[in-house]
N, C-alpha and C. Protein backbone atom coordinates (compact mmCIF):
# COMPACT_ATOMS: atom_id res chain seq x y z
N UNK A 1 11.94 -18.45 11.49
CA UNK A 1 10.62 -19.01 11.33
C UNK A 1 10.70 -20.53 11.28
N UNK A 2 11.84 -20.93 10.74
CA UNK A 2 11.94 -22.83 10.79
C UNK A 2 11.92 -23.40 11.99
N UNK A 3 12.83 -22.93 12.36
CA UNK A 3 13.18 -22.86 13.84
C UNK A 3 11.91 -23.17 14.70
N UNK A 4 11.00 -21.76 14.84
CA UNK A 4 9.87 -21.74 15.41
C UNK A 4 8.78 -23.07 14.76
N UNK A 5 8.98 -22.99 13.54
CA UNK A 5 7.72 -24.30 13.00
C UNK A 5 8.16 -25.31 13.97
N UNK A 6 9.71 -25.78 14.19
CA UNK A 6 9.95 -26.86 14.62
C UNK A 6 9.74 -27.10 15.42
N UNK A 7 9.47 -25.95 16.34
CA UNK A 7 9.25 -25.98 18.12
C UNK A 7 7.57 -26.39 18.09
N UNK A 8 7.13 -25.67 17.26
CA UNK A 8 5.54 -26.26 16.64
C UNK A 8 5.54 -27.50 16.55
N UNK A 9 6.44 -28.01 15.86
CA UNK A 9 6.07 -29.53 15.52
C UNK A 9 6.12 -30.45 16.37
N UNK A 10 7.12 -30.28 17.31
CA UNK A 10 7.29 -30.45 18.54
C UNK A 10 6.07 -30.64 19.67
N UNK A 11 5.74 -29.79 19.50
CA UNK A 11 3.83 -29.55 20.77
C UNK A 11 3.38 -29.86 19.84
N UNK A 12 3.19 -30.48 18.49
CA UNK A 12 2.30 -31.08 18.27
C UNK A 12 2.05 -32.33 17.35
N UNK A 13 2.52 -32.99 17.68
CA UNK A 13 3.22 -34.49 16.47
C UNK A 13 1.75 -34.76 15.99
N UNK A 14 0.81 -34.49 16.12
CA UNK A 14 -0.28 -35.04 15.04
C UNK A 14 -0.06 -34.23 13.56
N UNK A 15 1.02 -33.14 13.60
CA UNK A 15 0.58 -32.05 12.22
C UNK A 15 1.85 -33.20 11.58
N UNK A 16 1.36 -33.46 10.54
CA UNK A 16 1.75 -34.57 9.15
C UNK A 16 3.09 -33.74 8.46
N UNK A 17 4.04 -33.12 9.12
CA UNK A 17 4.79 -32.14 7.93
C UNK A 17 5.95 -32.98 7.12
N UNK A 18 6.02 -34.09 7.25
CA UNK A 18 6.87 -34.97 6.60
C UNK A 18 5.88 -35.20 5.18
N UNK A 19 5.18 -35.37 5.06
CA UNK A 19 4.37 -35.46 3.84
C UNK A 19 4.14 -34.23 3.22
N UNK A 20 4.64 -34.69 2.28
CA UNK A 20 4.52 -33.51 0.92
C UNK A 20 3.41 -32.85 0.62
N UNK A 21 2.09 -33.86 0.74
CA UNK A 21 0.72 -33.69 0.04
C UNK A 21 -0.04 -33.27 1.17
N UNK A 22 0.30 -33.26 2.30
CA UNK A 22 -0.24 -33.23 3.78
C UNK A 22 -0.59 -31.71 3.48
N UNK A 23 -1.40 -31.60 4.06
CA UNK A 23 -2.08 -30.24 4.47
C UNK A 23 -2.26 -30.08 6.15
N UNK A 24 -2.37 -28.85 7.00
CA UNK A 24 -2.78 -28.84 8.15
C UNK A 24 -4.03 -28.69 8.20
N UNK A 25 -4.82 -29.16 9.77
CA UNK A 25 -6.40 -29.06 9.41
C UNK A 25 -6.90 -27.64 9.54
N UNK A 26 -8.01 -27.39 9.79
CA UNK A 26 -8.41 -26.25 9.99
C UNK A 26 -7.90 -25.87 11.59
N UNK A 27 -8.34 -26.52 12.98
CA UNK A 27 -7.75 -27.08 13.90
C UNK A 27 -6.05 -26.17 14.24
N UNK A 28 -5.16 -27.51 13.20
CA UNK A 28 -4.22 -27.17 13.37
C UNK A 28 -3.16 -26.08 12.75
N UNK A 29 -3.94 -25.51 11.93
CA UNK A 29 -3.69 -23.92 11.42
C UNK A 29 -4.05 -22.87 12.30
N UNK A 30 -4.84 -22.82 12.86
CA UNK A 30 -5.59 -22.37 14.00
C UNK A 30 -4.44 -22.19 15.09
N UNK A 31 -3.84 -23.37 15.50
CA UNK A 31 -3.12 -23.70 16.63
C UNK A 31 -1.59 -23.07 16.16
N UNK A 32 -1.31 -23.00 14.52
CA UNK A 32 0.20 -22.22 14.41
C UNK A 32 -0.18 -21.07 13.86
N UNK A 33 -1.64 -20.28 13.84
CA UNK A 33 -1.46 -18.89 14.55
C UNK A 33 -1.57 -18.55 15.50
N UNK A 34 -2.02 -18.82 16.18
CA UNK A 34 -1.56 -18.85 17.57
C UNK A 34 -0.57 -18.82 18.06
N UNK A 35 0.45 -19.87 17.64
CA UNK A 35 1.96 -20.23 18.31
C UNK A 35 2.89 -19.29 17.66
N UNK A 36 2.74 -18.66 16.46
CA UNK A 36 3.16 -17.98 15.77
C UNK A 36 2.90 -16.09 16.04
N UNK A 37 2.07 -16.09 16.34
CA UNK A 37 1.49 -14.48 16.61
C UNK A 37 2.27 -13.60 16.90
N UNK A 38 3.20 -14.14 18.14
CA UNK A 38 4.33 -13.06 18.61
C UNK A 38 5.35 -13.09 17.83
N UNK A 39 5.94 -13.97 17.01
CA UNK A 39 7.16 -13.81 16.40
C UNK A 39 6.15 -12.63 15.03
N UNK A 40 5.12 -12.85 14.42
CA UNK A 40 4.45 -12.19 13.79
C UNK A 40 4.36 -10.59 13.30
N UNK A 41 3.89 -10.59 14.80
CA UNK A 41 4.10 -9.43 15.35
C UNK A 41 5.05 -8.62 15.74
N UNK A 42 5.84 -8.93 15.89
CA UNK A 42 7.62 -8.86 15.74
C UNK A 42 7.90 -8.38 14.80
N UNK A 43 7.88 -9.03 14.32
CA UNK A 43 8.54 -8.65 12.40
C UNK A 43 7.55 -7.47 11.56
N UNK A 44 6.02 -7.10 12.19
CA UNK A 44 5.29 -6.47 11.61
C UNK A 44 5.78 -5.43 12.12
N UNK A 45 6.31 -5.25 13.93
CA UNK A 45 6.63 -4.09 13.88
C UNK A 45 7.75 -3.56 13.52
N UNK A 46 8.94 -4.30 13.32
CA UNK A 46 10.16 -4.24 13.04
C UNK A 46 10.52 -3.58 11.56
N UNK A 47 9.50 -4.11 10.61
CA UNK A 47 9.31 -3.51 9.06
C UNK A 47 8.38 -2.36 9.22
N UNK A 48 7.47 -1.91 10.16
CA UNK A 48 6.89 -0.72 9.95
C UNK A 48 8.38 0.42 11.08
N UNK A 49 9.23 -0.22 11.81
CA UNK A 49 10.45 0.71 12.35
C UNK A 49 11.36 0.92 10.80
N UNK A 50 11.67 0.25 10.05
CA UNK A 50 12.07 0.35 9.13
C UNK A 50 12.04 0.87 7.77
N UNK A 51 10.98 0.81 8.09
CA UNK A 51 9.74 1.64 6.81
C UNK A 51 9.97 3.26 7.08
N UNK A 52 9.62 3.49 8.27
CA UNK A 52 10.07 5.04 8.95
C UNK A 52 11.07 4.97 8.65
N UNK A 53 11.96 4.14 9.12
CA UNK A 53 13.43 4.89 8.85
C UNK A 53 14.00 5.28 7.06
N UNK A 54 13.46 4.62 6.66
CA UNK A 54 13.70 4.76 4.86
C UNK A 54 12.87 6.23 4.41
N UNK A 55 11.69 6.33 5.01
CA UNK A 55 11.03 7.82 4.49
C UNK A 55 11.63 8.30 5.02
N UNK A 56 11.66 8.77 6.32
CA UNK A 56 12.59 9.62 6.94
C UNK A 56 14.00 10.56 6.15
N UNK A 57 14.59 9.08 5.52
CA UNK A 57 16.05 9.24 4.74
C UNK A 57 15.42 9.57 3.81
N UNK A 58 14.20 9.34 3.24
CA UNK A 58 13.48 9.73 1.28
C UNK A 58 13.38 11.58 1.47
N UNK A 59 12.73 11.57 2.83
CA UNK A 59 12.50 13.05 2.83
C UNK A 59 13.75 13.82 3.07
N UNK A 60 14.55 13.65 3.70
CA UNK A 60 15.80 14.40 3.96
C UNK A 60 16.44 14.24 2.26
N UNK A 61 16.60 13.80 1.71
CA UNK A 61 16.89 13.58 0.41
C UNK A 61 16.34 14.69 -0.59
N UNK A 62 15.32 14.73 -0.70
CA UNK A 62 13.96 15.55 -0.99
C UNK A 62 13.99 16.70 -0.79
N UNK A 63 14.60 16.79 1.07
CA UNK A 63 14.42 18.46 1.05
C UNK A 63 15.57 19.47 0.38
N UNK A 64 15.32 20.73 0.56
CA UNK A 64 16.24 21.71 -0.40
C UNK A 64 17.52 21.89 0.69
């Protein structure tokens, strides 16, 4: 995810991330969900593959 911010920061040198107190605008929050969505989405499905795989193992556990 740093990684990716950085590539963000990159396309877009107006976002202030050197400042501590800096906030992004509405704008440019906007613009890193956007840039962000697919890695997002990635990981949402990757923890719901994972999630199965743990019940899966809860129920085999479970059964007689």
């Amino acid at each position: 995810m740093g990684s990716l911010f950085a590539r963000f920061l990159d396309a877009h040198p107006d976002v202030e991330s050197e400042v501590p107190s800096a906030q992004m605008t509405d704008e440019q929050d906007a613009a890193w969900t956007e840039f962000s969505a697919e890695l997002l989405r990635r990981h949402q499905a990757e923890r719901s593959a994972l999630a199965d795989i743990l019940e899966a193992e809860q129920r085999q556990r479970e059964a007689p």
